[in-house]
PDB file of N, CA and C in Angstrom:
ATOM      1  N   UNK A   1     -21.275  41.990 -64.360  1.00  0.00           N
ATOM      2  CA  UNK A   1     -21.589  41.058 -65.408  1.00  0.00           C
ATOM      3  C   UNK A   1     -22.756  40.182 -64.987  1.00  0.00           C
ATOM      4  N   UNK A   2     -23.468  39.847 -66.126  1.00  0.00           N
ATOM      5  CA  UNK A   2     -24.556  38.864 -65.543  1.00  0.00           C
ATOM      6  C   UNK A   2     -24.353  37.473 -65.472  1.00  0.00           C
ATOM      7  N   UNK A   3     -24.795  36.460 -65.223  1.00  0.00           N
ATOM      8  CA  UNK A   3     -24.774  35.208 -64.982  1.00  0.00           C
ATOM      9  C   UNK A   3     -24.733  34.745 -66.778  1.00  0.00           C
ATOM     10  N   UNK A   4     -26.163  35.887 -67.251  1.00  0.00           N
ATOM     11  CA  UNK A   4     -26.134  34.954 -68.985  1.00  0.00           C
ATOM     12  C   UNK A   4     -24.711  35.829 -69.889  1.00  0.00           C
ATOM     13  N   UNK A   5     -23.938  36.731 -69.265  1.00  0.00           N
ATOM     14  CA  UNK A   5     -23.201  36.731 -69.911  1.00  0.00           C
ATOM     15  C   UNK A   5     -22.285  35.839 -70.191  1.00  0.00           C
ATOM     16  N   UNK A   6     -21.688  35.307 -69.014  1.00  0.00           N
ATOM     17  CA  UNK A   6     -20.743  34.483 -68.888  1.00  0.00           C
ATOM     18  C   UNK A   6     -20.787  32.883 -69.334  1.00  0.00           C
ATOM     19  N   UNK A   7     -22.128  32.944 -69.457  1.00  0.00           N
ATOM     20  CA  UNK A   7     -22.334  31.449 -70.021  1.00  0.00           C
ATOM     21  C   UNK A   7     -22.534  29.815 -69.282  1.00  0.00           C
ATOM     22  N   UNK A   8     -22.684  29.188 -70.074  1.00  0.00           N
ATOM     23  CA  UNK A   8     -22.872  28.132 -69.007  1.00  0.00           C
ATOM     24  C   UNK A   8     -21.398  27.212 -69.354  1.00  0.00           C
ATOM     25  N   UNK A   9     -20.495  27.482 -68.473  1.00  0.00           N
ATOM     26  CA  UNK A   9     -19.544  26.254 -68.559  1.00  0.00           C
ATOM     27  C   UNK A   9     -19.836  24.766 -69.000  1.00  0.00           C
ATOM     28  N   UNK A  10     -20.585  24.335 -68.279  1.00  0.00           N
ATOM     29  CA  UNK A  10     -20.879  23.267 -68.339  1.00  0.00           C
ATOM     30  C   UNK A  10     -20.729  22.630 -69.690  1.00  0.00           C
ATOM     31  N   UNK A  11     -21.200  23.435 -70.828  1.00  0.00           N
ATOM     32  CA  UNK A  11     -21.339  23.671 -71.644  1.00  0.00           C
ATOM     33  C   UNK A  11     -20.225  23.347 -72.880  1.00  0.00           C
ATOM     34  N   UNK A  12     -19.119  23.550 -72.327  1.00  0.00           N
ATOM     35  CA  UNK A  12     -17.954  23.487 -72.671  1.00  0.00           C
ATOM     36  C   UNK A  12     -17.710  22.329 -72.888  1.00  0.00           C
ATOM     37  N   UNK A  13     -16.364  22.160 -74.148  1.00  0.00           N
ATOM     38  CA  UNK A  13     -15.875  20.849 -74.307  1.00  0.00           C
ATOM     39  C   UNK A  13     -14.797  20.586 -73.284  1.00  0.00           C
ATOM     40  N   UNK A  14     -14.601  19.544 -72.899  1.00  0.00           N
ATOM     41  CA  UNK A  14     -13.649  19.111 -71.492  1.00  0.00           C
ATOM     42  C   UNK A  14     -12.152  19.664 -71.916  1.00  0.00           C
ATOM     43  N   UNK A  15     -11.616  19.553 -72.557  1.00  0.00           N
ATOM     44  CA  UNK A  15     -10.689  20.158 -73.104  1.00  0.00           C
ATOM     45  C   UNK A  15     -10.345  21.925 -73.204  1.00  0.00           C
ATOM     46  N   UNK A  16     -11.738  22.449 -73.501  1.00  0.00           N
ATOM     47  CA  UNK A  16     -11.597  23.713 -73.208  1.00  0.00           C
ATOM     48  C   UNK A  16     -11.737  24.312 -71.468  1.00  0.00           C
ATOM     49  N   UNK A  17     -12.449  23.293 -71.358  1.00  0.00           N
ATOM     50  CA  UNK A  17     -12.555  23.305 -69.031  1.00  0.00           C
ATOM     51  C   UNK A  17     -10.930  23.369 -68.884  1.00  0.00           C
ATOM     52  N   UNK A  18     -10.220  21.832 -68.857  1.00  0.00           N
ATOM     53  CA  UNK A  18      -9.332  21.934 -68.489  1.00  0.00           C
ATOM     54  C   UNK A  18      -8.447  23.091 -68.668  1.00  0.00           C
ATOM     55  N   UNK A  19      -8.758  23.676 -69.773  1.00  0.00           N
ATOM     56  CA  UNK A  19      -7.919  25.176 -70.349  1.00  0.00           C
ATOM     57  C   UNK A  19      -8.154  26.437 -69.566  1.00  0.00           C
ATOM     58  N   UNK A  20      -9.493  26.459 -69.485  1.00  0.00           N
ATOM     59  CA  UNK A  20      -9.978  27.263 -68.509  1.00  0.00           C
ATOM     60  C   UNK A  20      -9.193  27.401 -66.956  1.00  0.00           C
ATOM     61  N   UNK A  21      -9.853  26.021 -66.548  1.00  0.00           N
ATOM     62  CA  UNK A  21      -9.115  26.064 -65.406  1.00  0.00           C
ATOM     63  C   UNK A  21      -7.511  26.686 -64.842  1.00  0.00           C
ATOM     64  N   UNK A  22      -6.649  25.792 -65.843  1.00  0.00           N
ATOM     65  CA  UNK A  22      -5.217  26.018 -66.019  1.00  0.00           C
ATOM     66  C   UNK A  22      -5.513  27.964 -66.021  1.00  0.00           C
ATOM     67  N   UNK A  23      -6.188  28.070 -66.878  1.00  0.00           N
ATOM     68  CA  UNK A  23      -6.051  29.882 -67.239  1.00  0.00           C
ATOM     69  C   UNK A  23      -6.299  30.188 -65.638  1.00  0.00           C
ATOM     70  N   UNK A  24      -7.241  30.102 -65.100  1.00  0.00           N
ATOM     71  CA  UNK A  24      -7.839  30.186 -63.736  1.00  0.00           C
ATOM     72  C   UNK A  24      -6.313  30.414 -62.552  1.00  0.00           C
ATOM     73  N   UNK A  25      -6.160  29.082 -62.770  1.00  0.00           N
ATOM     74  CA  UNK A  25      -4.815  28.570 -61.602  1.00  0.00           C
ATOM     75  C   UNK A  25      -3.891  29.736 -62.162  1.00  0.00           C
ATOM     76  N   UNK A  26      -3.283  29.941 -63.324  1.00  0.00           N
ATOM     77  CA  UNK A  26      -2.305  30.514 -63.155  1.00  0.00           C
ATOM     78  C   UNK A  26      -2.383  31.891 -62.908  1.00  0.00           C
ATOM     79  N   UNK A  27      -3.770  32.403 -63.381  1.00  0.00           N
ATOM     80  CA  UNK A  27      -4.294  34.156 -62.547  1.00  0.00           C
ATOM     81  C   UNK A  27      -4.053  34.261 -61.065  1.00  0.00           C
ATOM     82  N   UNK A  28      -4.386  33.056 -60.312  1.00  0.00           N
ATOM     83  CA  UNK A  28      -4.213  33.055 -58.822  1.00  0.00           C
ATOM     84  C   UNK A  28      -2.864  32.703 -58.612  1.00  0.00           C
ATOM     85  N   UNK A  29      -2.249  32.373 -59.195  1.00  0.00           N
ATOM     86  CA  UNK A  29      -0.932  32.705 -59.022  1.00  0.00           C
ATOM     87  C   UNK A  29      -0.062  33.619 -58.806  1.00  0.00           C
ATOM     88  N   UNK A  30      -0.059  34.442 -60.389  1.00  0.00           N
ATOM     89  CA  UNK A  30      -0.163  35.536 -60.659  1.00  0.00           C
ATOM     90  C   UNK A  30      -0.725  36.557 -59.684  1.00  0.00           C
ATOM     91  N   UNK A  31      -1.405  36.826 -59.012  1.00  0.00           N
ATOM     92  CA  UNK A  31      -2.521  37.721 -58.288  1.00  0.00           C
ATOM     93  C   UNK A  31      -1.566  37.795 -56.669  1.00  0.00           C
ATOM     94  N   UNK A  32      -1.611  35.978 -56.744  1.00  0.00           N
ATOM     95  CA  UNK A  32      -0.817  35.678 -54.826  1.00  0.00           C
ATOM     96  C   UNK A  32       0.579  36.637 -55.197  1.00  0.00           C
ATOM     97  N   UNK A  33       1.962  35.873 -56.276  1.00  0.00           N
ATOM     98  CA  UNK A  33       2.873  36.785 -56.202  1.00  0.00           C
ATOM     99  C   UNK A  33       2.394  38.295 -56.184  1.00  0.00           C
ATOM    100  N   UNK A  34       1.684  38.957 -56.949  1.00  0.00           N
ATOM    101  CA  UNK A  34       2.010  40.411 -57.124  1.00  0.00           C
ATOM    102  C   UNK A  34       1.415  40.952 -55.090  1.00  0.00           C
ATOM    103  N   UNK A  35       0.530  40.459 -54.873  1.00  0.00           N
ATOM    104  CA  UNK A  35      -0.090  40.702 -53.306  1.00  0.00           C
ATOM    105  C   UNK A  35       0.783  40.587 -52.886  1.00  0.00           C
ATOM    106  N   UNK A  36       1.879  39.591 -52.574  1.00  0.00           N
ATOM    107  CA  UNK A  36       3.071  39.301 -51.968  1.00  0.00           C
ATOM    108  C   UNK A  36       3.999  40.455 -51.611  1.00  0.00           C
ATOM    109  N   UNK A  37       4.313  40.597 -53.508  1.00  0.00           N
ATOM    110  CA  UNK A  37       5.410  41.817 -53.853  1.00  0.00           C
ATOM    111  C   UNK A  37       5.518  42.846 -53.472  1.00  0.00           C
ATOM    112  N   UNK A  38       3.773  43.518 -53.542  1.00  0.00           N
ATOM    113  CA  UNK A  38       3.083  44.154 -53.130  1.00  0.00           C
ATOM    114  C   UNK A  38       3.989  44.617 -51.442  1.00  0.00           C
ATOM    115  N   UNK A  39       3.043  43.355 -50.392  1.00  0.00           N
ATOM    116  CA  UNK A  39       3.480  43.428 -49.203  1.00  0.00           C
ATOM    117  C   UNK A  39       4.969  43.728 -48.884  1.00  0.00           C
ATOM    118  N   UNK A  40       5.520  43.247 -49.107  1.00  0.00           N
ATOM    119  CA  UNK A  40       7.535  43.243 -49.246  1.00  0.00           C
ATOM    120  C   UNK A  40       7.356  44.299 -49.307  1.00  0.00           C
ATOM    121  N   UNK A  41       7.138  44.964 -50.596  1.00  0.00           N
ATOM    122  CA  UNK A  41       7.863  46.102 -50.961  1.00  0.00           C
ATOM    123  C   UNK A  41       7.319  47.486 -49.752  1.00  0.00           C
ATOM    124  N   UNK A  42       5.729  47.695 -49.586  1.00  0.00           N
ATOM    125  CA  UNK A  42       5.418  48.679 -48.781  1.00  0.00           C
ATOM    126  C   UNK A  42       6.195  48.059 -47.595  1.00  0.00           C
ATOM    127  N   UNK A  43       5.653  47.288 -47.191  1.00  0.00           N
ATOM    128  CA  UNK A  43       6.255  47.618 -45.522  1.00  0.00           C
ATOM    129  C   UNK A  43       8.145  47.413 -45.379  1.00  0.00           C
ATOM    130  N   UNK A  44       9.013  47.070 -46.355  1.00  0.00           N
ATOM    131  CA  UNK A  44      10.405  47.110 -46.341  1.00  0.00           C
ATOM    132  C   UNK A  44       9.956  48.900 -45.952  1.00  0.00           C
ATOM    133  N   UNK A  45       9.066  49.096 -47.807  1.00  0.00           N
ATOM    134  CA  UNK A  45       9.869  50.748 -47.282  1.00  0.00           C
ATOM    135  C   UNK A  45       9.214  51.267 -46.067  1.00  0.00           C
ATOM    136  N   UNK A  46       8.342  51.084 -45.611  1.00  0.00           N
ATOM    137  CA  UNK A  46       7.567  51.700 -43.930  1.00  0.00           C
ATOM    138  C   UNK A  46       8.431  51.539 -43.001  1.00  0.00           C
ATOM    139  N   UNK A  47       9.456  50.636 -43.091  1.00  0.00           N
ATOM    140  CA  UNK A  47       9.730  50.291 -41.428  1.00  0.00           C
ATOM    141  C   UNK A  47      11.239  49.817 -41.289  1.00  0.00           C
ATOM    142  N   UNK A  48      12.363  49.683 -42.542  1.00  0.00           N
ATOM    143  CA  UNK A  48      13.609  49.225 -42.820  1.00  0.00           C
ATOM    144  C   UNK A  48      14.201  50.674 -43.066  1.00  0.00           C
ATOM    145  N   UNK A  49      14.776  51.091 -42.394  1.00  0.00           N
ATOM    146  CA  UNK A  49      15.987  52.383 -42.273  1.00  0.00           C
ATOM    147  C   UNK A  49      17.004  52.488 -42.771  1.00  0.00           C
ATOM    148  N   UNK A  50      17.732  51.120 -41.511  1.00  0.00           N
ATOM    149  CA  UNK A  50      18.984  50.834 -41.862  1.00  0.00           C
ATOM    150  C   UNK A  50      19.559  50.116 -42.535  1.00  0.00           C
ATOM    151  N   UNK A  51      20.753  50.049 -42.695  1.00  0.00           N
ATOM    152  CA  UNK A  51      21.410  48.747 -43.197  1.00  0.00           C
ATOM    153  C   UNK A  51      22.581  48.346 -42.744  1.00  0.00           C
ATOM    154  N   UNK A  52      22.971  48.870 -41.044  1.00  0.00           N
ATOM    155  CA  UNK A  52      23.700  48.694 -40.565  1.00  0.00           C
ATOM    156  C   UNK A  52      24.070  46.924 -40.596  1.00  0.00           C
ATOM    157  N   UNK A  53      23.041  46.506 -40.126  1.00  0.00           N
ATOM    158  CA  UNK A  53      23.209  45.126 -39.358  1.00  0.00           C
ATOM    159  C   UNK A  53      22.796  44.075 -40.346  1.00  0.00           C
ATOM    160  N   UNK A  54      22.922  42.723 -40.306  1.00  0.00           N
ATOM    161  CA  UNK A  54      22.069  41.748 -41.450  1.00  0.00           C
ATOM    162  C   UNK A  54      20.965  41.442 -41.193  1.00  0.00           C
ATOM    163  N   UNK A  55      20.263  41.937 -39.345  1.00  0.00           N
ATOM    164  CA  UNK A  55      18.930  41.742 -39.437  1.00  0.00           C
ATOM    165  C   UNK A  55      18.665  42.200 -39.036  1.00  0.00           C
ATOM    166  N   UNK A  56      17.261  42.398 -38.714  1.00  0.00           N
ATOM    167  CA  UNK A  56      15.977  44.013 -38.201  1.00  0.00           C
ATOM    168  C   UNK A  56      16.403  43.752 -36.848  1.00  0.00           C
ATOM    169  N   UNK A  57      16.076  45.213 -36.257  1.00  0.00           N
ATOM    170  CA  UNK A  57      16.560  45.808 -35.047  1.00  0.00           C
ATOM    171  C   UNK A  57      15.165  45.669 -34.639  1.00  0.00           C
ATOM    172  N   UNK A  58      14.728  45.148 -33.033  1.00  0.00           N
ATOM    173  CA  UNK A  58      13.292  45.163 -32.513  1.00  0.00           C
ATOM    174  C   UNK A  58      12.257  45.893 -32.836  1.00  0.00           C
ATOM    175  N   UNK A  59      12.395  46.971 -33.588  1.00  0.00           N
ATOM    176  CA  UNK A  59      11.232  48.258 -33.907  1.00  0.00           C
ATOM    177  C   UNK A  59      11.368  47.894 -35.115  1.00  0.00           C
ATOM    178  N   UNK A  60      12.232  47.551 -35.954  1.00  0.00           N
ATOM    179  CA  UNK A  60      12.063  47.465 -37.714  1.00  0.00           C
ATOM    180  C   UNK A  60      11.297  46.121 -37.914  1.00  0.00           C
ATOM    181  N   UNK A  61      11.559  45.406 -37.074  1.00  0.00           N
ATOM    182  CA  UNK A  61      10.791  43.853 -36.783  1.00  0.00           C
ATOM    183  C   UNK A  61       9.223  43.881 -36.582  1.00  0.00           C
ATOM    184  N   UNK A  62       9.216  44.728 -35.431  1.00  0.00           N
ATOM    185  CA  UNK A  62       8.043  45.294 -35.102  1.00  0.00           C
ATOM    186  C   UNK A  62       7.086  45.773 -35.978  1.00  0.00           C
ATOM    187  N   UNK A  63       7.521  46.765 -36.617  1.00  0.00           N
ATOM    188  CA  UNK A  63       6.950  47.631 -37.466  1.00  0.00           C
ATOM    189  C   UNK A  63       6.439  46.578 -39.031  1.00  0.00           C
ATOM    190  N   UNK A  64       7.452  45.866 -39.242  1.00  0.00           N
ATOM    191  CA  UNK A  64       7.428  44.515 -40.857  1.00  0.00           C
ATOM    192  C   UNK A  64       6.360  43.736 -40.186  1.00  0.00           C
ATOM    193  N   UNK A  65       6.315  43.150 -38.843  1.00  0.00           N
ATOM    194  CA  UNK A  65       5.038  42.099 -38.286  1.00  0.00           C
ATOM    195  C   UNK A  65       3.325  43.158 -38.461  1.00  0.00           C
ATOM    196  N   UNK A  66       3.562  44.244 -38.049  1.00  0.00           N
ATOM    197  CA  UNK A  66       2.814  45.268 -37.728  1.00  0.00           C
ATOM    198  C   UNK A  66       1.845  45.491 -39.178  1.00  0.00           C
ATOM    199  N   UNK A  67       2.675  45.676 -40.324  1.00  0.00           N
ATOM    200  CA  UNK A  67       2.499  45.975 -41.425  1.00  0.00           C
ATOM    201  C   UNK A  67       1.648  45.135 -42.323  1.00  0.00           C
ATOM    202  N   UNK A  68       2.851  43.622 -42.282  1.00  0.00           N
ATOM    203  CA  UNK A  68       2.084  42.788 -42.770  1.00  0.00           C
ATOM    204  C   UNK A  68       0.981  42.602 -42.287  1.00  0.00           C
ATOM    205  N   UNK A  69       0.390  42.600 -41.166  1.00  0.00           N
ATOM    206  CA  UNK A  69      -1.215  41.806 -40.402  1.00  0.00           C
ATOM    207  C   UNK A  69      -2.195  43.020 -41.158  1.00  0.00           C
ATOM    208  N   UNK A  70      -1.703  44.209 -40.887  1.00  0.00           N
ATOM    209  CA  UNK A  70      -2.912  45.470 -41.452  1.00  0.00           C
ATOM    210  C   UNK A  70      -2.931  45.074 -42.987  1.00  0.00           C
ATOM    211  N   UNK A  71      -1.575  44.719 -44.076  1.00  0.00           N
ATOM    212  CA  UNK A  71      -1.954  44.476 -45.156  1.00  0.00           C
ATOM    213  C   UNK A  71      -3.112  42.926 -45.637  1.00  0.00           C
ATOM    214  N   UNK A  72      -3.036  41.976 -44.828  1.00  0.00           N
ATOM    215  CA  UNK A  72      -2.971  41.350 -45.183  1.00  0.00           C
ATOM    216  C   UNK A  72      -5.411  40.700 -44.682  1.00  0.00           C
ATOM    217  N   UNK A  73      -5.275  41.496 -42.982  1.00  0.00           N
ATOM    218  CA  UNK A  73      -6.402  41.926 -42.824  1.00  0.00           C
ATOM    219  C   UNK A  73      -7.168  42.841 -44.316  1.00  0.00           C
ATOM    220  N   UNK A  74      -6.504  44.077 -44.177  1.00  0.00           N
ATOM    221  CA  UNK A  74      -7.270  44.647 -45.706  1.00  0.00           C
ATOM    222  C   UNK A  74      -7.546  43.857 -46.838  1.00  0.00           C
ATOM    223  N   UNK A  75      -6.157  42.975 -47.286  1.00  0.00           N
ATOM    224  CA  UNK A  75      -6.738  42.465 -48.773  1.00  0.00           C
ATOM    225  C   UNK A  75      -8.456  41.135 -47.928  1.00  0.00           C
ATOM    226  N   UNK A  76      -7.894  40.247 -46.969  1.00  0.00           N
ATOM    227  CA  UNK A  76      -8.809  39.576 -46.585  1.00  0.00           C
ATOM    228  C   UNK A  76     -10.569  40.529 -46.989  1.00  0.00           C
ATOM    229  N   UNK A  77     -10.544  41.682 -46.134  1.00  0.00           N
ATOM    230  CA  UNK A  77     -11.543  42.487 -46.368  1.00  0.00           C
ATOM    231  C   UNK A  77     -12.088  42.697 -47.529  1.00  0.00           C
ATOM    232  N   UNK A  78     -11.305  43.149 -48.411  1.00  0.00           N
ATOM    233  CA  UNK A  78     -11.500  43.318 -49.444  1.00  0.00           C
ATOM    234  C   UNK A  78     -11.697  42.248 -50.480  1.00  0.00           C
ATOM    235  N   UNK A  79     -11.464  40.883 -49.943  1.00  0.00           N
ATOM    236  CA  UNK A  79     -11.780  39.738 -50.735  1.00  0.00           C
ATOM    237  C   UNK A  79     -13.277  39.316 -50.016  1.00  0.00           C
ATOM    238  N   UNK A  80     -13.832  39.520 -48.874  1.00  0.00           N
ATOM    239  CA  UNK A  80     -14.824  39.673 -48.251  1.00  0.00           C
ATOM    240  C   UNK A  80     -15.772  40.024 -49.187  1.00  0.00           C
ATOM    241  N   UNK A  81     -15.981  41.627 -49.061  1.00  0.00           N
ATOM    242  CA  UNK A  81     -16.339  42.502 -49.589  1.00  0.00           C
ATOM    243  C   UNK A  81     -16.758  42.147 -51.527  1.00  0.00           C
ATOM    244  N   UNK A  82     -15.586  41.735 -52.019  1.00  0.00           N
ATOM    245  CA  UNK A  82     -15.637  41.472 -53.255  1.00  0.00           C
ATOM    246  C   UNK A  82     -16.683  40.581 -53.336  1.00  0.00           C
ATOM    247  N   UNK A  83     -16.524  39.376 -52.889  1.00  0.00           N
ATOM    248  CA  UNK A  83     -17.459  37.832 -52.695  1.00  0.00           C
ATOM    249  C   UNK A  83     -18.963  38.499 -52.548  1.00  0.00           C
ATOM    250  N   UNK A  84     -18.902  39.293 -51.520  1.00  0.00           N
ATOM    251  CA  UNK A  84     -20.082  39.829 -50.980  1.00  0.00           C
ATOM    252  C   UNK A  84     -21.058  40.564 -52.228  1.00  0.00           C
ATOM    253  N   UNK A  85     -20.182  41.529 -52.753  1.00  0.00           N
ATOM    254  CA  UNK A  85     -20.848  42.112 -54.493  1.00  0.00           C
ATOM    255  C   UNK A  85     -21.287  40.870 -55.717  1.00  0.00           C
ATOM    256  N   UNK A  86     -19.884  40.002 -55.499  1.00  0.00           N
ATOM    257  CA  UNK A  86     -20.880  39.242 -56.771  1.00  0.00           C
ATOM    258  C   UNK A  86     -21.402  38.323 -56.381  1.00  0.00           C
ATOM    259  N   UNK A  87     -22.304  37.823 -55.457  1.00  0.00           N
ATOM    260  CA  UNK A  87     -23.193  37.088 -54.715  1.00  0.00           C
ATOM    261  C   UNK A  87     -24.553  38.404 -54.947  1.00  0.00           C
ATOM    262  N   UNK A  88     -24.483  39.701 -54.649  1.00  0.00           N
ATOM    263  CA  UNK A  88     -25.503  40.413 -55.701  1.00  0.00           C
ATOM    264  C   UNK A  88     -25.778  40.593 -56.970  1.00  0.00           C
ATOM    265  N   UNK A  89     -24.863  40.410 -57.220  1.00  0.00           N
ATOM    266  CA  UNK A  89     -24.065  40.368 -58.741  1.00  0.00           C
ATOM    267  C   UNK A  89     -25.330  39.378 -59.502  1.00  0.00           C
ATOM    268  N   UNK A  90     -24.496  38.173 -59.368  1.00  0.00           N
ATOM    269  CA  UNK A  90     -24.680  36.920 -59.229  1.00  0.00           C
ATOM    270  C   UNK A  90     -25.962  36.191 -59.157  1.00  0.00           C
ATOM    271  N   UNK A  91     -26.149  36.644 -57.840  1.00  0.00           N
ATOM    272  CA  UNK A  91     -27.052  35.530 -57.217  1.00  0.00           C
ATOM    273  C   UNK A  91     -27.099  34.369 -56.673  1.00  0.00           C
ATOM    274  N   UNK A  92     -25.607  34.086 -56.564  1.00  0.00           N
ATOM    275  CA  UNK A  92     -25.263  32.961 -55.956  1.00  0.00           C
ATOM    276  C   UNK A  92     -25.388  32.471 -54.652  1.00  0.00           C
TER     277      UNK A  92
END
């Protein structure tokens, strides 16, 4: 998208900002839970077997710490990466 697509905020009546915004906040909301859910759910299923016990056995522990850092490195990357495009994008 270009810069003149999107318009000039500024532009806006304060009332529609504040709306904006709110719309804004609650996408990143939205976005953090599902990344979250996301995480839970792959690495439960990667690395949780059993269900002998009420808590992870040293390797299922292992494996959930293990999981999360590679997921969580990638999205970082990939939020990198993203920033990085629309700054060409952009021009910012």
């Amino acid at each position: 998208m270009e810069k003149s697509m999107i318009g000039d905020l500024d532009s806006l009546p304060e009332a529609d900002k504040l709306r904006m915004a709110a719309m804004i906040d609650q996408l990143q909301v939205r976005d953090s839970l599902r990344m979250y859910n996301s995480l839970v759910e792959r690495c439960f299923t990667d690395c949780v077997d059993s269900f002998k016990r009420k808590t992870l056995d040293k390797q299922e522990e292992t494996c959930v710490r293990r999981c999360a850092e590679k997921f969580l490195k990638h999205s970082m990357r990939v939020g990198l990466r993203f920033a990085e495009l629309n700054q060409g994008i952009f021009g910012v």
